[in-house]
PDB file of N, CA and C in Angstrom:
ATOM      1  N   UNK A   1      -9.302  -7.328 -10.099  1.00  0.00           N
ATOM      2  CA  UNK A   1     -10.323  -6.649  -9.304  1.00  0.00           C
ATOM      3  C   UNK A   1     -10.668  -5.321  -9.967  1.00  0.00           C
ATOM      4  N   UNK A   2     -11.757  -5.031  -9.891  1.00  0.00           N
ATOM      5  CA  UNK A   2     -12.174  -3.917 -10.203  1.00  0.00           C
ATOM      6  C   UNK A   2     -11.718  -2.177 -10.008  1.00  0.00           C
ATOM      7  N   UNK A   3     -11.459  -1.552 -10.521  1.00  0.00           N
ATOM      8  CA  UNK A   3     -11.356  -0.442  -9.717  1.00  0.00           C
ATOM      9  C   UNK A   3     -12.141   0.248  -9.004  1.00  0.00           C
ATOM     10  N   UNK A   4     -11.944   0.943  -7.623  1.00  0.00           N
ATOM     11  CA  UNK A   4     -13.119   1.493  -7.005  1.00  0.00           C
ATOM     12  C   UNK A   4     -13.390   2.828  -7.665  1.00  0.00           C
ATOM     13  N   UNK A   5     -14.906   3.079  -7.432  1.00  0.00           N
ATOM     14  CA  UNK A   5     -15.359   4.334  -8.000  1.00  0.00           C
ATOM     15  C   UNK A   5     -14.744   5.714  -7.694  1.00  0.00           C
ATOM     16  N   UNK A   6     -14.145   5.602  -6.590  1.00  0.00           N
ATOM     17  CA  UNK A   6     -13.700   6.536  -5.775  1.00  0.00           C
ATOM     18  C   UNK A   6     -12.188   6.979  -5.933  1.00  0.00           C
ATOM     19  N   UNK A   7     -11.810   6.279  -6.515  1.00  0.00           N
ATOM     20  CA  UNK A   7     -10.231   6.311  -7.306  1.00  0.00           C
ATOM     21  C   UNK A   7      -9.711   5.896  -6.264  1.00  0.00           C
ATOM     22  N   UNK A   8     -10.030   5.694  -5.482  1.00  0.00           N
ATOM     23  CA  UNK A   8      -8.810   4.999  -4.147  1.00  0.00           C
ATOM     24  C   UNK A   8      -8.741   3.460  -4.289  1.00  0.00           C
ATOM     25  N   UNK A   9      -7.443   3.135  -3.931  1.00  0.00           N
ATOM     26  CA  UNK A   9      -7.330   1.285  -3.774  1.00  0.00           C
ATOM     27  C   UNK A   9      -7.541   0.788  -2.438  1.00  0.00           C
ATOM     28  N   UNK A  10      -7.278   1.607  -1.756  1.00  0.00           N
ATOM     29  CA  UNK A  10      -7.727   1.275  -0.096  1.00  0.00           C
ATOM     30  C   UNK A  10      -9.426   1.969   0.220  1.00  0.00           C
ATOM     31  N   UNK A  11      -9.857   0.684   0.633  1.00  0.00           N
ATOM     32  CA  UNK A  11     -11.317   1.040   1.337  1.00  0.00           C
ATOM     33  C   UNK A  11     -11.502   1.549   3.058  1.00  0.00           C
ATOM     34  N   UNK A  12     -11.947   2.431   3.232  1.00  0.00           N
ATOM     35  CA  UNK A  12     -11.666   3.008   4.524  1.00  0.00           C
ATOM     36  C   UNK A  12     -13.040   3.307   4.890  1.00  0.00           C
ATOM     37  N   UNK A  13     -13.604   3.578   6.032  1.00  0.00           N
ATOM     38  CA  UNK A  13     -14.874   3.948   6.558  1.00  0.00           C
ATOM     39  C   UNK A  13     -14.782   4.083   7.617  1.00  0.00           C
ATOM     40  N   UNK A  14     -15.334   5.337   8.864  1.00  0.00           N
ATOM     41  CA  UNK A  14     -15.257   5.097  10.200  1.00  0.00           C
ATOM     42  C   UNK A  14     -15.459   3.822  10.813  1.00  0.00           C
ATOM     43  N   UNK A  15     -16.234   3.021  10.471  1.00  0.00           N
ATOM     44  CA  UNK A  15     -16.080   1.730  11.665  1.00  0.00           C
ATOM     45  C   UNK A  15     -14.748   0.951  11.132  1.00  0.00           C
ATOM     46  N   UNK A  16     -13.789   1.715  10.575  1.00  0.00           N
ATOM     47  CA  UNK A  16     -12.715   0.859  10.794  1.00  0.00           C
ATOM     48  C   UNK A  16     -11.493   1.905  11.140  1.00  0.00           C
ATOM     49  N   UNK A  17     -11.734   2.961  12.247  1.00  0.00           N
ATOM     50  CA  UNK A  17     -10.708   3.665  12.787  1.00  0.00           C
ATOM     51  C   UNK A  17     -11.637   4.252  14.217  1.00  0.00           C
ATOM     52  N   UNK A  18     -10.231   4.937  14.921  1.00  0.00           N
ATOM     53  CA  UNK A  18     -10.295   4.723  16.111  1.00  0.00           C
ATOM     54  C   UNK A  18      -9.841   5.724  16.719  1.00  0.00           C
ATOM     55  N   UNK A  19      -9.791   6.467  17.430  1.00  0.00           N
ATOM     56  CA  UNK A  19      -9.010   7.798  17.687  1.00  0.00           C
ATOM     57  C   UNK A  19      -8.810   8.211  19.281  1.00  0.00           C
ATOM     58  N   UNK A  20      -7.414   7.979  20.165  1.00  0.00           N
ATOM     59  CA  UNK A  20      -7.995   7.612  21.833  1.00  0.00           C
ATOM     60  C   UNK A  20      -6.485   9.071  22.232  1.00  0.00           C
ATOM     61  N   UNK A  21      -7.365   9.882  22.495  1.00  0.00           N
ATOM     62  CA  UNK A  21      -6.668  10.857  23.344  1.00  0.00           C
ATOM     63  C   UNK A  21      -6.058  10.257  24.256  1.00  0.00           C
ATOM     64  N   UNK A  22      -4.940  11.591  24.661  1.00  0.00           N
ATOM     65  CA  UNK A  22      -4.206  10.936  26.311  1.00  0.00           C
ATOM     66  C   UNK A  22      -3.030  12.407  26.331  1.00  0.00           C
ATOM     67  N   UNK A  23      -3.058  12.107  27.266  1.00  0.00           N
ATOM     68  CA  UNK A  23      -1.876  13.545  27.722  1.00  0.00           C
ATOM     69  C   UNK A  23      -0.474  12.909  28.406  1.00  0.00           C
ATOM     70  N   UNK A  24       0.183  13.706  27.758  1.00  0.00           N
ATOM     71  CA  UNK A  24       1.854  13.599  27.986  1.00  0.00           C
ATOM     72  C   UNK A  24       2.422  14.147  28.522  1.00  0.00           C
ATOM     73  N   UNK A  25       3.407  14.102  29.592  1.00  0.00           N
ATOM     74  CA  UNK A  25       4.104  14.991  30.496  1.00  0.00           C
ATOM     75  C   UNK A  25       4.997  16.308  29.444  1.00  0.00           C
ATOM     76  N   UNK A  26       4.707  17.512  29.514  1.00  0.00           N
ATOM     77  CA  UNK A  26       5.495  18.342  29.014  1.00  0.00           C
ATOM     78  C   UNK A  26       5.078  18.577  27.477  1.00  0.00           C
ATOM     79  N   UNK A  27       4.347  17.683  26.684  1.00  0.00           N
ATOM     80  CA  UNK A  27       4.087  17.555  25.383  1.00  0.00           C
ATOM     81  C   UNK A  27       2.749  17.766  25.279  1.00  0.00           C
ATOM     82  N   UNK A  28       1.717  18.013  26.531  1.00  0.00           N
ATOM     83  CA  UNK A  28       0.533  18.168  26.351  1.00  0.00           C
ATOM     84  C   UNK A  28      -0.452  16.862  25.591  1.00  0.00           C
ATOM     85  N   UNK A  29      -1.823  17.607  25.241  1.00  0.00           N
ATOM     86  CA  UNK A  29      -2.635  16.889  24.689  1.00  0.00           C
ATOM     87  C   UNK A  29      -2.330  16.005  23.581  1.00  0.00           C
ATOM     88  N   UNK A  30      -2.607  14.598  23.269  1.00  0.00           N
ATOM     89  CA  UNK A  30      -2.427  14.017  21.725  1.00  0.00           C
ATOM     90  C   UNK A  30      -3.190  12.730  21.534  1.00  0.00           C
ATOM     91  N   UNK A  31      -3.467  12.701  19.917  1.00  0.00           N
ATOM     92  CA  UNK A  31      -4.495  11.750  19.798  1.00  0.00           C
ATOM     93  C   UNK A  31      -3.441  10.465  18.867  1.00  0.00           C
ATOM     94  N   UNK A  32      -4.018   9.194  19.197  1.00  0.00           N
ATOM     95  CA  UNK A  32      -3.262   8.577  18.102  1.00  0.00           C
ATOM     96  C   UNK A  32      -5.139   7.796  17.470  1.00  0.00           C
ATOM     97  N   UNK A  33      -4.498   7.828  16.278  1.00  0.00           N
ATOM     98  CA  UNK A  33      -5.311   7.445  15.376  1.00  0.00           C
ATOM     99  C   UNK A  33      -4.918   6.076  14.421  1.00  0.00           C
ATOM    100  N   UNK A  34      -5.512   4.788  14.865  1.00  0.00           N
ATOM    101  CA  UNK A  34      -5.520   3.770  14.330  1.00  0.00           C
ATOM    102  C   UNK A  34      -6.617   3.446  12.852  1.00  0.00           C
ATOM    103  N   UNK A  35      -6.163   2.780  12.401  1.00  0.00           N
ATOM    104  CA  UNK A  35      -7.054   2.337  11.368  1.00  0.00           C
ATOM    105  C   UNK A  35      -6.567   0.849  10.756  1.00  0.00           C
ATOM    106  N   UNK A  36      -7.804   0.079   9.672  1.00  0.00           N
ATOM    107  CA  UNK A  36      -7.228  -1.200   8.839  1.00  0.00           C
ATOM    108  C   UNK A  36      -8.218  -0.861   7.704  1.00  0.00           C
ATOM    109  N   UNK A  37      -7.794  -0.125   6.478  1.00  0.00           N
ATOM    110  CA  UNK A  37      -8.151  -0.276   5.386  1.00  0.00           C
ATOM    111  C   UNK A  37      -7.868  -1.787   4.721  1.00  0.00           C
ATOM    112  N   UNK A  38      -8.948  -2.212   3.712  1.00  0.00           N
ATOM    113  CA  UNK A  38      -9.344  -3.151   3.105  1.00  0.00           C
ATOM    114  C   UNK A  38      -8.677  -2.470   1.903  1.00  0.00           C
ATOM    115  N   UNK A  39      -7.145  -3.037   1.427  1.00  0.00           N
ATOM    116  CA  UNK A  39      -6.589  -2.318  -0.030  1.00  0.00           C
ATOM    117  C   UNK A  39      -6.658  -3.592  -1.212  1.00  0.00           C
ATOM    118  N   UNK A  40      -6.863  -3.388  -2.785  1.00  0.00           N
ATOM    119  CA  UNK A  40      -7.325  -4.215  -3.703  1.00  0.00           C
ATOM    120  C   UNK A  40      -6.215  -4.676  -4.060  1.00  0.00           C
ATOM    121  N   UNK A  41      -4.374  -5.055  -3.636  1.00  0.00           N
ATOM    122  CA  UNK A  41      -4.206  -5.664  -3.548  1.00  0.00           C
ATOM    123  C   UNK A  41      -3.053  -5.577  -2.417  1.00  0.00           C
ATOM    124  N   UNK A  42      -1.428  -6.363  -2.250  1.00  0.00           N
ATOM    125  CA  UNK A  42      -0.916  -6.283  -1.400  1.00  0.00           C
ATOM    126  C   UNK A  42       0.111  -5.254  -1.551  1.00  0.00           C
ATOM    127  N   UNK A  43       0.635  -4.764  -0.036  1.00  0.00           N
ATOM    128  CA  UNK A  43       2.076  -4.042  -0.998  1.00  0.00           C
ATOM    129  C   UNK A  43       1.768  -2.763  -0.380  1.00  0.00           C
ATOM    130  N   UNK A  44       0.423  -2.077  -0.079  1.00  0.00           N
ATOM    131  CA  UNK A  44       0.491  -0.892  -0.384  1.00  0.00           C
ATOM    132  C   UNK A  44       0.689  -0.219   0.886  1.00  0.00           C
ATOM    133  N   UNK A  45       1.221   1.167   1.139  1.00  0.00           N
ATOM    134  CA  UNK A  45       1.593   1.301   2.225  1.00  0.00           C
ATOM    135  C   UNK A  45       0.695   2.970   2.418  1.00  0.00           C
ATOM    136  N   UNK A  46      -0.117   2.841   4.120  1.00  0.00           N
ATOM    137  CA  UNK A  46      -0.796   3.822   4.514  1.00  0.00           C
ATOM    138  C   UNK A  46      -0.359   5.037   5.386  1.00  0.00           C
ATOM    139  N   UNK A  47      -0.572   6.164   4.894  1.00  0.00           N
ATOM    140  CA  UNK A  47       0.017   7.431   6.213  1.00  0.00           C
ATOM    141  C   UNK A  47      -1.463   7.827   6.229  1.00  0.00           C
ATOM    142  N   UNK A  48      -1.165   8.546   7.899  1.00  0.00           N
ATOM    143  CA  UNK A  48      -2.059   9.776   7.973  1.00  0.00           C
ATOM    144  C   UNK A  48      -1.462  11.006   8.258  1.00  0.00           C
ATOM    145  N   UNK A  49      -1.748  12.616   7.158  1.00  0.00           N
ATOM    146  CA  UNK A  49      -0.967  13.097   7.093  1.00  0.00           C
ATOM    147  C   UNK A  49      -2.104  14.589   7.336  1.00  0.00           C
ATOM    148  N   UNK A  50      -1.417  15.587   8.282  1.00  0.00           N
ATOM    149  CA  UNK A  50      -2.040  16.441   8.724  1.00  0.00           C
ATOM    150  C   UNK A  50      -2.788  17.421   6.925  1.00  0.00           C
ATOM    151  N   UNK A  51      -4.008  17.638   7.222  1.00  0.00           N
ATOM    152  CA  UNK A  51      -4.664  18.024   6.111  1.00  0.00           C
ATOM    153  C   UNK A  51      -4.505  20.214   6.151  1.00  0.00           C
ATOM    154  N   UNK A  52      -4.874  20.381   5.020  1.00  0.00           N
ATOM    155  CA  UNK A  52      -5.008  22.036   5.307  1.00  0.00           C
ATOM    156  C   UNK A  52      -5.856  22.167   5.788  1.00  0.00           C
ATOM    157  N   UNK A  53      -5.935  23.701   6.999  1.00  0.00           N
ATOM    158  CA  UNK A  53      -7.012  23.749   7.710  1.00  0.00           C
ATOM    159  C   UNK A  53      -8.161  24.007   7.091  1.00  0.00           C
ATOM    160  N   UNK A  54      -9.521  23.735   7.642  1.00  0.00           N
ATOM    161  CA  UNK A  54     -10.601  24.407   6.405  1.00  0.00           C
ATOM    162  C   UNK A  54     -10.826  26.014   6.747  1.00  0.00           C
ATOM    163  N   UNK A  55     -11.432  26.162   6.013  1.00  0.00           N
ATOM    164  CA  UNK A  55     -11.383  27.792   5.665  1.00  0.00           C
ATOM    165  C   UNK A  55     -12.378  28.559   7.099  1.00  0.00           C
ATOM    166  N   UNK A  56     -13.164  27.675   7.260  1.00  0.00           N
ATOM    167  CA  UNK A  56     -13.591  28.149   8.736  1.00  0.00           C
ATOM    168  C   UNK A  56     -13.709  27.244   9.739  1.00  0.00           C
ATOM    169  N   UNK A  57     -12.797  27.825  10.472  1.00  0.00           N
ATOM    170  CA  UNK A  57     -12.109  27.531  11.545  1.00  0.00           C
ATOM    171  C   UNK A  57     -13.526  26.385  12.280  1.00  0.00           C
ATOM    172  N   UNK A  58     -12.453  24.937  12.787  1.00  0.00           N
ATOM    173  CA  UNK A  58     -13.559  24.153  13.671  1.00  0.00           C
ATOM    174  C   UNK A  58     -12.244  23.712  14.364  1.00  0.00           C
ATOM    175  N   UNK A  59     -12.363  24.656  15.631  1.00  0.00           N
ATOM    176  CA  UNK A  59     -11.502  23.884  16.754  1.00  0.00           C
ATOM    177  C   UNK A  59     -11.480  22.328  17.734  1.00  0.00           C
ATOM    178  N   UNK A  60     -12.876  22.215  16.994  1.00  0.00           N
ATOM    179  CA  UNK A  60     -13.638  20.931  18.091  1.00  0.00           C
ATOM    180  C   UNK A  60     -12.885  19.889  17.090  1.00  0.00           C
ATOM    181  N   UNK A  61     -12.236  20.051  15.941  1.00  0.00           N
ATOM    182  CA  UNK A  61     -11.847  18.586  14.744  1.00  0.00           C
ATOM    183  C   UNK A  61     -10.376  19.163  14.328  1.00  0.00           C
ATOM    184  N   UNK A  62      -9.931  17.700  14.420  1.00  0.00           N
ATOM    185  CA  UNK A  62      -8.920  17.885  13.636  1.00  0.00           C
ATOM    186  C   UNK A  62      -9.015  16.893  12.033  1.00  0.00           C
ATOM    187  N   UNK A  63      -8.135  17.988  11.359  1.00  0.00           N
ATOM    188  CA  UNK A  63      -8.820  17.149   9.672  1.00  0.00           C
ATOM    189  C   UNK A  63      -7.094  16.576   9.623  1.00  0.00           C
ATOM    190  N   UNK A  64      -7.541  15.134   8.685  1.00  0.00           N
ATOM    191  CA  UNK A  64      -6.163  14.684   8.308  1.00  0.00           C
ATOM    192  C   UNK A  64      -6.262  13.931   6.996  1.00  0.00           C
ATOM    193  N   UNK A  65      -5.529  13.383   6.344  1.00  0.00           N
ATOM    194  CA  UNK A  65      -5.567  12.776   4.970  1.00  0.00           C
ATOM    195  C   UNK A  65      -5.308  11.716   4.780  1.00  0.00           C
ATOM    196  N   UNK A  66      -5.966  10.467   4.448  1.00  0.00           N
ATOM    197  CA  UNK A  66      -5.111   9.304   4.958  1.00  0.00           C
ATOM    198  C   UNK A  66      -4.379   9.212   3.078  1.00  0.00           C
ATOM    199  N   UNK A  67      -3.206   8.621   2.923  1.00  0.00           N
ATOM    200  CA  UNK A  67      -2.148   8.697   1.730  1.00  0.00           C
ATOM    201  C   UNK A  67      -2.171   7.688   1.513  1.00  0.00           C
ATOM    202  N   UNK A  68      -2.304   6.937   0.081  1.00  0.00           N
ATOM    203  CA  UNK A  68      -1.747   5.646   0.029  1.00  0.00           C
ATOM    204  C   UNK A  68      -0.411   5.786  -0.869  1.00  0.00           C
ATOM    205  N   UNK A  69       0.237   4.531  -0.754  1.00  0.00           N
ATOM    206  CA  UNK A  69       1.420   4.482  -1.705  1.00  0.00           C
ATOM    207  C   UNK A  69       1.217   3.032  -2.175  1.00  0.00           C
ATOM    208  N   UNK A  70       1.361   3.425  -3.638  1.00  0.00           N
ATOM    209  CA  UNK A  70       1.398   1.989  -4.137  1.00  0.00           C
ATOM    210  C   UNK A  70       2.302   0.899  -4.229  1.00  0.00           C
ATOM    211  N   UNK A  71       1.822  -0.362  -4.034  1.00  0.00           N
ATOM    212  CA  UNK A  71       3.377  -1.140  -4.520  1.00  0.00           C
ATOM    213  C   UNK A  71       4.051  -0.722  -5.116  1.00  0.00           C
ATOM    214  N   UNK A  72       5.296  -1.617  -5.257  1.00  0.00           N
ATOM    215  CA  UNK A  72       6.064  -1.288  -6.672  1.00  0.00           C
ATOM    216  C   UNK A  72       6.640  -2.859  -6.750  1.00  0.00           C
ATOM    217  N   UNK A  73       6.372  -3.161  -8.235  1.00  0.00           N
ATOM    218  CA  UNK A  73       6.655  -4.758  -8.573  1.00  0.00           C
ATOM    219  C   UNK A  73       5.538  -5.530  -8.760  1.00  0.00           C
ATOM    220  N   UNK A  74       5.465  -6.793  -8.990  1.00  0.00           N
ATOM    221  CA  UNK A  74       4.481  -7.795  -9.069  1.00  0.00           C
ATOM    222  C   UNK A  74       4.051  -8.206  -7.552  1.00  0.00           C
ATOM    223  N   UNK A  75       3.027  -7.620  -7.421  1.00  0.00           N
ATOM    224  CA  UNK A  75       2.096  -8.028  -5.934  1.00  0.00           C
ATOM    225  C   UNK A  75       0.905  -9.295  -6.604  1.00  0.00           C
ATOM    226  N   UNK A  76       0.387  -9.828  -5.360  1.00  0.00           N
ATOM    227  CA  UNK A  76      -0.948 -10.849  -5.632  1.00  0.00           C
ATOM    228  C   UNK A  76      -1.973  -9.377  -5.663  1.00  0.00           C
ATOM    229  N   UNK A  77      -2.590 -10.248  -6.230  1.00  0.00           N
ATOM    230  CA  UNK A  77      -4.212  -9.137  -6.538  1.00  0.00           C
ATOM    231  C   UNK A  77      -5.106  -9.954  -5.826  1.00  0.00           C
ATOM    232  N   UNK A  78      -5.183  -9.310  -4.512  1.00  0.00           N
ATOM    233  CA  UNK A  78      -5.912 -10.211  -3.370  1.00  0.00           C
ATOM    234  C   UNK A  78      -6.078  -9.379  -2.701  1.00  0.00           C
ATOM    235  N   UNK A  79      -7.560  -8.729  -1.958  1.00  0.00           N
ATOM    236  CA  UNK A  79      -7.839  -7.463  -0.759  1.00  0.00           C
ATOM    237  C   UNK A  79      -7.188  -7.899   0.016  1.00  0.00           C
ATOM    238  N   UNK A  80      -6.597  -7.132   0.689  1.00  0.00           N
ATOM    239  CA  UNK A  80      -5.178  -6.938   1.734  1.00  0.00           C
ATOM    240  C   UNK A  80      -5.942  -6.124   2.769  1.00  0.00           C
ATOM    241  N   UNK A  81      -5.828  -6.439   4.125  1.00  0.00           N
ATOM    242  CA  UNK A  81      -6.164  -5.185   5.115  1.00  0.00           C
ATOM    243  C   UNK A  81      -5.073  -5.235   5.672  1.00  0.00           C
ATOM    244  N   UNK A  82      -4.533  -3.866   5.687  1.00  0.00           N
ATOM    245  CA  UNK A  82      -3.583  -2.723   5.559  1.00  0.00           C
ATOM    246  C   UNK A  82      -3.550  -1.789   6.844  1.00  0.00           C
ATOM    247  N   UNK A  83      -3.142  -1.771   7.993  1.00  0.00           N
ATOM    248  CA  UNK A  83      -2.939  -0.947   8.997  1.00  0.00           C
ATOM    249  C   UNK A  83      -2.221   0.539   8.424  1.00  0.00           C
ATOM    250  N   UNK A  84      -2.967   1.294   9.551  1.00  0.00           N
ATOM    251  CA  UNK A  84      -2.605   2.616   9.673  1.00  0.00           C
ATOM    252  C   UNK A  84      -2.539   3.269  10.588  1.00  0.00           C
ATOM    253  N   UNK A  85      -1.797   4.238  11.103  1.00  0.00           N
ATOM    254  CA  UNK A  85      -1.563   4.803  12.638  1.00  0.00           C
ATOM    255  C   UNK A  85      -0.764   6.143  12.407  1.00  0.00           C
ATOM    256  N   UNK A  86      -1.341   7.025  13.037  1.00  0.00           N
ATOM    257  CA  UNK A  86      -0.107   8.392  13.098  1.00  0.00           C
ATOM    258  C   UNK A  86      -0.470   8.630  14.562  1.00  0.00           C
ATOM    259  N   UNK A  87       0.323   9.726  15.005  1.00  0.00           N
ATOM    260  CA  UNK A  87      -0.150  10.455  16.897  1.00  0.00           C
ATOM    261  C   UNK A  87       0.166  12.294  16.173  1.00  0.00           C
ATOM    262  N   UNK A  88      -0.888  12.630  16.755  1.00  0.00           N
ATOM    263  CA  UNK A  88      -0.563  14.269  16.634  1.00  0.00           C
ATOM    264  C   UNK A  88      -1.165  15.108  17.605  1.00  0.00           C
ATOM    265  N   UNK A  89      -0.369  15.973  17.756  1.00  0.00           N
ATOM    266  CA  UNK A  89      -0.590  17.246  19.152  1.00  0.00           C
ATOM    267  C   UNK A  89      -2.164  17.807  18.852  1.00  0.00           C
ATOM    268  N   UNK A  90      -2.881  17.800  19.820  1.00  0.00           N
ATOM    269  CA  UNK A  90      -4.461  18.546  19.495  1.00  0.00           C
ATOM    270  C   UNK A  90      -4.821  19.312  21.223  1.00  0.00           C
ATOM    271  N   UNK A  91      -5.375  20.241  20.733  1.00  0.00           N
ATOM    272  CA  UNK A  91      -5.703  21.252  21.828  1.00  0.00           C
ATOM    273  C   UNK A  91      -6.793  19.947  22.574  1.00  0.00           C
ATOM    274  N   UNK A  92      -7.410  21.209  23.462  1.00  0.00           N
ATOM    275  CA  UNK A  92      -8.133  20.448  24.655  1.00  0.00           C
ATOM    276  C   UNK A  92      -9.204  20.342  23.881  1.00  0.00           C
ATOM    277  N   UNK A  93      -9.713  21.246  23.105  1.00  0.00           N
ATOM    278  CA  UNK A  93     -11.228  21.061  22.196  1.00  0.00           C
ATOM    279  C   UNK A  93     -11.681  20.414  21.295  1.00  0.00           C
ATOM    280  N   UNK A  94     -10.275  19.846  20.829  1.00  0.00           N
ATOM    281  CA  UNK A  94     -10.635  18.528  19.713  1.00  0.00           C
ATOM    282  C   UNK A  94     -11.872  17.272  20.160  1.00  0.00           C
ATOM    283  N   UNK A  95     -12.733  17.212  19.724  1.00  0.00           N
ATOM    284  CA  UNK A  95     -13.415  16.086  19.791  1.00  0.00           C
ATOM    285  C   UNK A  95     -14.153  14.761  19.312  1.00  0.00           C
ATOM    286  N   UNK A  96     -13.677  15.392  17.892  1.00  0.00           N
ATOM    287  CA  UNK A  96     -13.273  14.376  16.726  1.00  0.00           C
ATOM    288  C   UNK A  96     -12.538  14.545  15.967  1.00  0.00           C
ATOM    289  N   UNK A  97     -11.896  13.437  14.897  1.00  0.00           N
ATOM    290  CA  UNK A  97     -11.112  13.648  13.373  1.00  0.00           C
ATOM    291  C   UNK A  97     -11.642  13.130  12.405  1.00  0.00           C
ATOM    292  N   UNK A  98     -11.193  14.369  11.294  1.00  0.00           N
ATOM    293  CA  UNK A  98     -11.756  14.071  10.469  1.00  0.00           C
ATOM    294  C   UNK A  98     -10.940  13.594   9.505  1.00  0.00           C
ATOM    295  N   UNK A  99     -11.020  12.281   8.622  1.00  0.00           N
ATOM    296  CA  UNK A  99     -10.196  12.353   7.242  1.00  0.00           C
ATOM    297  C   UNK A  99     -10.859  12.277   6.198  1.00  0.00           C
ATOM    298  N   UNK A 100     -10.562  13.561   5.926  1.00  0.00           N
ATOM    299  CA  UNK A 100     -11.078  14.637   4.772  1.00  0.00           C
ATOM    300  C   UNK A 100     -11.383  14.018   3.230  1.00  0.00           C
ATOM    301  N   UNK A 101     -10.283  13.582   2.931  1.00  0.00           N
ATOM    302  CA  UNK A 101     -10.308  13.268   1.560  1.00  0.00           C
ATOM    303  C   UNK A 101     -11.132  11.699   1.621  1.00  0.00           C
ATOM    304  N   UNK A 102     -11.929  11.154   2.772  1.00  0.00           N
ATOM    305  CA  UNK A 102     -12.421  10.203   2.607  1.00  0.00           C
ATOM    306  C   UNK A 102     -14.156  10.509   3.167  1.00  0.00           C
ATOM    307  N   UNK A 103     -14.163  11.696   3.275  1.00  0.00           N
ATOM    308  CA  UNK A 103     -15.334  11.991   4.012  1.00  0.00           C
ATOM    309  C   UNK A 103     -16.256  11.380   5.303  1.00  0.00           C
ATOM    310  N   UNK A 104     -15.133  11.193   6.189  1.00  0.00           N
ATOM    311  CA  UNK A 104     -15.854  10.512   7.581  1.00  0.00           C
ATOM    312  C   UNK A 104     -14.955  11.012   8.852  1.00  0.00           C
ATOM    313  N   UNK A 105     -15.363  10.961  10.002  1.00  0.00           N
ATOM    314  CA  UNK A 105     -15.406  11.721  10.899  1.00  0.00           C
ATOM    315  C   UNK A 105     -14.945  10.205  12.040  1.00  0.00           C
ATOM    316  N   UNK A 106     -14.543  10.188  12.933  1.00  0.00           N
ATOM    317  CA  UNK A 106     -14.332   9.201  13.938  1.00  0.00           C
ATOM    318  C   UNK A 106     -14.462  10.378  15.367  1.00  0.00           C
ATOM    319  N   UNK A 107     -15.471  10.179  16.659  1.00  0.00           N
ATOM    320  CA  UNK A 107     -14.884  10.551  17.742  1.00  0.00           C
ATOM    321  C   UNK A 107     -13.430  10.410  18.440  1.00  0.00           C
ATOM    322  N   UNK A 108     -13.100  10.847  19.305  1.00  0.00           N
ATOM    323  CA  UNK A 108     -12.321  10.959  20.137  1.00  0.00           C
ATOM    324  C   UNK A 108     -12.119  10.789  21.366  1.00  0.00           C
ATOM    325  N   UNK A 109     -11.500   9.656  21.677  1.00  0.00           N
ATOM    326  CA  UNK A 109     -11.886   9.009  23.000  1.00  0.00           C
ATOM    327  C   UNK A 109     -10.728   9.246  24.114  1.00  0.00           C
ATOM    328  N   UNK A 110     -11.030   9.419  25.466  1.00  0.00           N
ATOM    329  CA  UNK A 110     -10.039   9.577  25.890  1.00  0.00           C
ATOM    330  C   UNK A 110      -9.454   8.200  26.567  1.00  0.00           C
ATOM    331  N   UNK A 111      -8.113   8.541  26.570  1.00  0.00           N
ATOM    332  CA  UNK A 111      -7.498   7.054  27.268  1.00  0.00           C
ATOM    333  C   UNK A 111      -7.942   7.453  28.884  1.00  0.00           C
TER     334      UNK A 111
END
């Protein structure tokens, strides 16, 4: 398979993540954030990992990074869709996320 232009092996785009607020006794506000990247082959494993803040301040978003890790060994070379999920603490003003290093934005829904 080709390599993508983008240097990433996992293909990601908002219509394939999801982001559903909900509040916790004592722990406050938090969002969990689902996703299924399309990766070029099997094996590879996805985080979402809190990003640096940007330089001016947007309380309404939270930014995050989604990480890949590559196999290790002889995998099939076959697009794989690849789940992803983290949960993280967000004030009351969050109203979307962003992952940054992929340039797309998902609302924020409440449960």
């Amino acid at each position: 398979m080709a390599k993508p232009t983008n240097d990433f092996a996992c293909e990601a785009g908002a219509q394939d993540f999801i982001a559903v607020a909900y509040r916790e006794p004592k722990a406050g506000r938090r969002v969990t954030v689902r996703g299924t990247c399309s990766c070029n082959t099997e094996g590879f494993t996805l985080t979402l990992e809190l990003a640096s803040p940007p330089i001016v301040a947007t309380p309404e978003e939270l930014h995050l990074m989604l990480v890949e890790t590559a196999p290790t060994g002889t995998v099939a070379q076959v697009v794989t869709p690849t789940p992803v999920e983290g949960t993280f603490p967000i004030a009351d003003e969050v109203e979307r996320v962003v992952i940054r290093n992929r340039g797309f934005s998902v609302p924020v829904k409440e449960e």
